[in-house]
Protein backbone atom coordinates (compact mmCIF):
# COMPACT_ATOMS: atom_id res chain seq x y z
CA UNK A 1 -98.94 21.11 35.13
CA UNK A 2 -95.90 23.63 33.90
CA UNK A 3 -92.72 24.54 35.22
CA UNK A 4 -90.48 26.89 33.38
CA UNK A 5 -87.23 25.77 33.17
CA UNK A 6 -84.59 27.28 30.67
CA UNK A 7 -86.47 28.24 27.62
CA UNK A 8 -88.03 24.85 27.99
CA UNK A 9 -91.11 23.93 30.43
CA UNK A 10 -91.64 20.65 32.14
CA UNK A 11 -94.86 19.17 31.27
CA UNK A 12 -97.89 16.87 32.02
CA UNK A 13 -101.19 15.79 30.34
CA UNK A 14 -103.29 13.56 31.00
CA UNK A 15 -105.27 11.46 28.97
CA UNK A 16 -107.37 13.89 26.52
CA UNK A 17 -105.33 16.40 27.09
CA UNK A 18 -103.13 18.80 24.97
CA UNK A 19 -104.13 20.70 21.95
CA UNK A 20 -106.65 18.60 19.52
CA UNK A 21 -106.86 18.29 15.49
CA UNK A 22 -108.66 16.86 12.75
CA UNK A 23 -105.83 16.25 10.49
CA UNK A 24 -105.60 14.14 7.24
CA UNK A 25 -108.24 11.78 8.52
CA UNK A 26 -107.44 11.12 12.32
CA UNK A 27 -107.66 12.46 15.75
CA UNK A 28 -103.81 14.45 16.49
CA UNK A 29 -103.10 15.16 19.66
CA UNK A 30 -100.28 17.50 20.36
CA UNK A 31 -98.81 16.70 23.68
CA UNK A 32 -95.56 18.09 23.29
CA UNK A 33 -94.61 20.68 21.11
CA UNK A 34 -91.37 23.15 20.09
CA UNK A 35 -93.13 25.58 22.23
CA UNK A 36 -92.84 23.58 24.92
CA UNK A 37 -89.46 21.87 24.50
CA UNK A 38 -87.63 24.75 22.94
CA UNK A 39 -87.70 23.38 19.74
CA UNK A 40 -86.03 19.62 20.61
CA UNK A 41 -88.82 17.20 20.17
CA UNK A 42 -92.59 16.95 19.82
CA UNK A 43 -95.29 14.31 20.86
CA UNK A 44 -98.38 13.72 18.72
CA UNK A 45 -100.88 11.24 20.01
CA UNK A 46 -102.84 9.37 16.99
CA UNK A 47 -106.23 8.07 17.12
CA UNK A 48 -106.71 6.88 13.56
CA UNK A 49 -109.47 4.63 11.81
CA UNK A 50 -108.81 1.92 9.08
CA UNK A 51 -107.09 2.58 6.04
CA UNK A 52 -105.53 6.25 7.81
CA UNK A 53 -102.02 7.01 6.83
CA UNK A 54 -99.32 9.02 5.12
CA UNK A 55 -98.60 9.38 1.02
CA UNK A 56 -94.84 8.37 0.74
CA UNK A 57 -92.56 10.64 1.83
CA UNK A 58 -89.79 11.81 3.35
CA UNK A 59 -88.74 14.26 5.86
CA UNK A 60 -85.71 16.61 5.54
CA UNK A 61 -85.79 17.89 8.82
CA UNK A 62 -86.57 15.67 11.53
CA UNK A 63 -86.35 12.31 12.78
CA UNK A 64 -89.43 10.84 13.19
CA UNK A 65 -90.56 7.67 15.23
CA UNK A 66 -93.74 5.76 16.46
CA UNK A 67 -94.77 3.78 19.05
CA UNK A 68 -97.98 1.68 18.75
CA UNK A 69 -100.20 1.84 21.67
CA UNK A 70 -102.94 0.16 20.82
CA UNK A 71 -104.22 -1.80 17.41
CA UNK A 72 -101.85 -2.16 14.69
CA UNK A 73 -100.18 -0.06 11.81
CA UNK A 74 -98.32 -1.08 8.56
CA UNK A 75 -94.62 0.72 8.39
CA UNK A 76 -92.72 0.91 5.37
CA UNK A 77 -89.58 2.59 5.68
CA UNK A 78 -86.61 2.53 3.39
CA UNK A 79 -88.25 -0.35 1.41
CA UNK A 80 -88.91 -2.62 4.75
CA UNK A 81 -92.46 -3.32 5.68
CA UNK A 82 -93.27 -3.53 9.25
CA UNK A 83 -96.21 -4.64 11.00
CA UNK A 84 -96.57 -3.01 14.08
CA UNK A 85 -98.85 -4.47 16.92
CA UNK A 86 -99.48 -2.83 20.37
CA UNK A 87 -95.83 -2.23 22.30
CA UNK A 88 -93.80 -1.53 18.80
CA UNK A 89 -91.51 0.83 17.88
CA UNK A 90 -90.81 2.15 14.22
CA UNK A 91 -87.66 4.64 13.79
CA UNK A 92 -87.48 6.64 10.04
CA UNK A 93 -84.55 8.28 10.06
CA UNK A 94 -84.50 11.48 8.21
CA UNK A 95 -84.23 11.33 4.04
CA UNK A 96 -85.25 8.10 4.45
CA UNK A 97 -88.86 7.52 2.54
CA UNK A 98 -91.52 6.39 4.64
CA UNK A 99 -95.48 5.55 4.94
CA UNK A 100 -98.02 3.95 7.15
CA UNK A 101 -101.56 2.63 7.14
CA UNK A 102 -103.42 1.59 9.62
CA UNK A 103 -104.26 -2.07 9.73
CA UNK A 104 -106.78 -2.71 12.61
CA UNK A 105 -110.42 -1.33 12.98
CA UNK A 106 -108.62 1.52 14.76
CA UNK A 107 -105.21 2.34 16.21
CA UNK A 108 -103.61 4.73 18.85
CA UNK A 109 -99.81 5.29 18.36
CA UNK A 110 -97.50 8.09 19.04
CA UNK A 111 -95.73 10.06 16.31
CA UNK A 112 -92.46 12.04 17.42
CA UNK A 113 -90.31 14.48 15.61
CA UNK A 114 -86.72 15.34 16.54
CA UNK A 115 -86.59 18.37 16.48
CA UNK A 116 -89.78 19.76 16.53
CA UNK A 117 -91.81 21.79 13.73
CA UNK A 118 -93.63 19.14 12.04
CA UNK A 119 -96.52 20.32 14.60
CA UNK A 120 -96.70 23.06 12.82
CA UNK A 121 -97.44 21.41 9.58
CA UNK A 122 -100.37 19.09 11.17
CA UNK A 123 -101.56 22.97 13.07
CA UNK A 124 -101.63 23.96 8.78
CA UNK A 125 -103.26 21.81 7.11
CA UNK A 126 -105.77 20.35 9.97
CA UNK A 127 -108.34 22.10 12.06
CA UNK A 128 -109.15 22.40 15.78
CA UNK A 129 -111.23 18.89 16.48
CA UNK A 130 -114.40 19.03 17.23
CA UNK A 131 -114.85 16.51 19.70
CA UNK A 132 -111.96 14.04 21.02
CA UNK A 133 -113.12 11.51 18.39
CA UNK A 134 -111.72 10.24 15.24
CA UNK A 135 -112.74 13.09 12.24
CA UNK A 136 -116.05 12.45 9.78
CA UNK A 137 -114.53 10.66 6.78
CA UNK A 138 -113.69 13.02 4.38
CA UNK A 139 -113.68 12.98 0.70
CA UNK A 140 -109.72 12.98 -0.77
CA UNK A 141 -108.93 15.71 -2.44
CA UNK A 142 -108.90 16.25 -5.79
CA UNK A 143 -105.57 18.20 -5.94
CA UNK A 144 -102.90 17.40 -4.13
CA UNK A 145 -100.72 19.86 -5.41
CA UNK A 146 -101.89 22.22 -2.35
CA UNK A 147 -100.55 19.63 -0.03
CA UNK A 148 -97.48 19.53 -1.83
CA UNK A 149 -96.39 22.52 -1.63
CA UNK A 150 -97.33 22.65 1.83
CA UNK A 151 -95.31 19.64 2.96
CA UNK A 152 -92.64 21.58 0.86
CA UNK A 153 -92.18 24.47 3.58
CA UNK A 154 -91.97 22.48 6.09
CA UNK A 155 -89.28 20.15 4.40
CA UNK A 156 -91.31 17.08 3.61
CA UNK A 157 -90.95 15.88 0.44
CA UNK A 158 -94.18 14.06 -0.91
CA UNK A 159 -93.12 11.11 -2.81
CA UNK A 160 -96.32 9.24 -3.77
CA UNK A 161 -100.46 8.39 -2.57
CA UNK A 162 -100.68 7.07 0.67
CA UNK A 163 -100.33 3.04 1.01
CA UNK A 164 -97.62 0.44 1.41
CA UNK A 165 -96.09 0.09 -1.91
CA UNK A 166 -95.76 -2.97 -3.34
C-alpha cells in the first residue's frame, strides 16, 4: 500500500516484500528507499549466512544503524566490539569506522541509512535475487580495487577485509 504525501509516500510491505538483491553474499531487501522517503532514510532487510559481513569502513554520508531480528551479528564500531543477539540495536555514527560478521548459522537484521543513498550502492554492485533466499556462495574477488572505487562514489571509504579486527 502507497499514499503520496509531499514528495514522500507512506508505505507498507509485508514480509517478502520490497525490491530483492543478491549483494556481497546475503539476501538485501529494500523496504524503504530515498525514492520513497524523499531522500530521509532507507530500510534494508538482511538475511545473511555465517561468516557475511562488511570490510572496515566508514561512511561519509549517512548514519547508519542495525537492529538484530533474529540470530546474532558481531559489531565493531569505533574500536568497540559488540555482540548483538535478537532485539539489539547497533548505532555507527558517520566517520566513524565500522564492520560486522555474522556470528550464528544465519541472521536477519535491519540496516538503515540516514539519509538515504546507500541503496543505491547495494542496487550497484548486487543483482536482482533470484529467489527470496540467501545468494550461492560466491568466490571473493580477486580485486577489490573495483569495489573501492565504487564505495568511493557513494562516500564510503573502504578501510580494510571484512572481519572484526583484533
Amino acid at each position: 500500500m502507497t499514499t503520496a504525501t509531499a514528495s514522500a509516500v507512506a508505505t507498507a510491505l509485508k514480509a517478502g516484500e520490497g525490491e530483492a538483491l543478491w549483494a556481497f553474499g546475503v539476501l538485501a531487501t529494500i523496504k524503504a528507499s530515498g525514492d520513497t522517503t524523499a531522500g530521509r532514510v532507507a530500510v534494508i532487510e538482511h538475511l545473511a549466512p555465517q561468516g557475511a559481513g562488511s570490510p572496515l569502513h566508514v561512511h561519509h554520508r549517512e548514519d547508519e544503524w542495525f537492529y538484530v531480528i533474529d540470530g546474532s551479528v558481531t559489531f565493531w564500531v569505533g574500536g568497540d566490539v559488540v555482540e548483538a543477539g535478537a532485539g539489539a540495536f547497533v548505532y555507527g555514527p558517520r566517520d566513524i569506522p565500522h564492520t560486522f560478521m555474522v556470528s550464528s548459522e544465519q541472521a536477519r537484521f535491519l540496516l538503515v541509512t540516514e539519509p538515504a543513498g546507500f541503496e543505491d550502492f547495494m542496487r550497484a554492485m548486487g543483482q536482482p535475487a533470484a529467489a527470496l533466499t540467501v545468494p550461492p556462495p560466491a568466490a571473493p574477488p580477486a580485486d577489490i580495487a573495483p569495489l573501492i572505487a565504487a564505495a568511493a562514489g557513494y562516500g564510503i571509504e573502504i578501510l580494510g577485509p571484512p572481519g572484526i579486527p583484533g
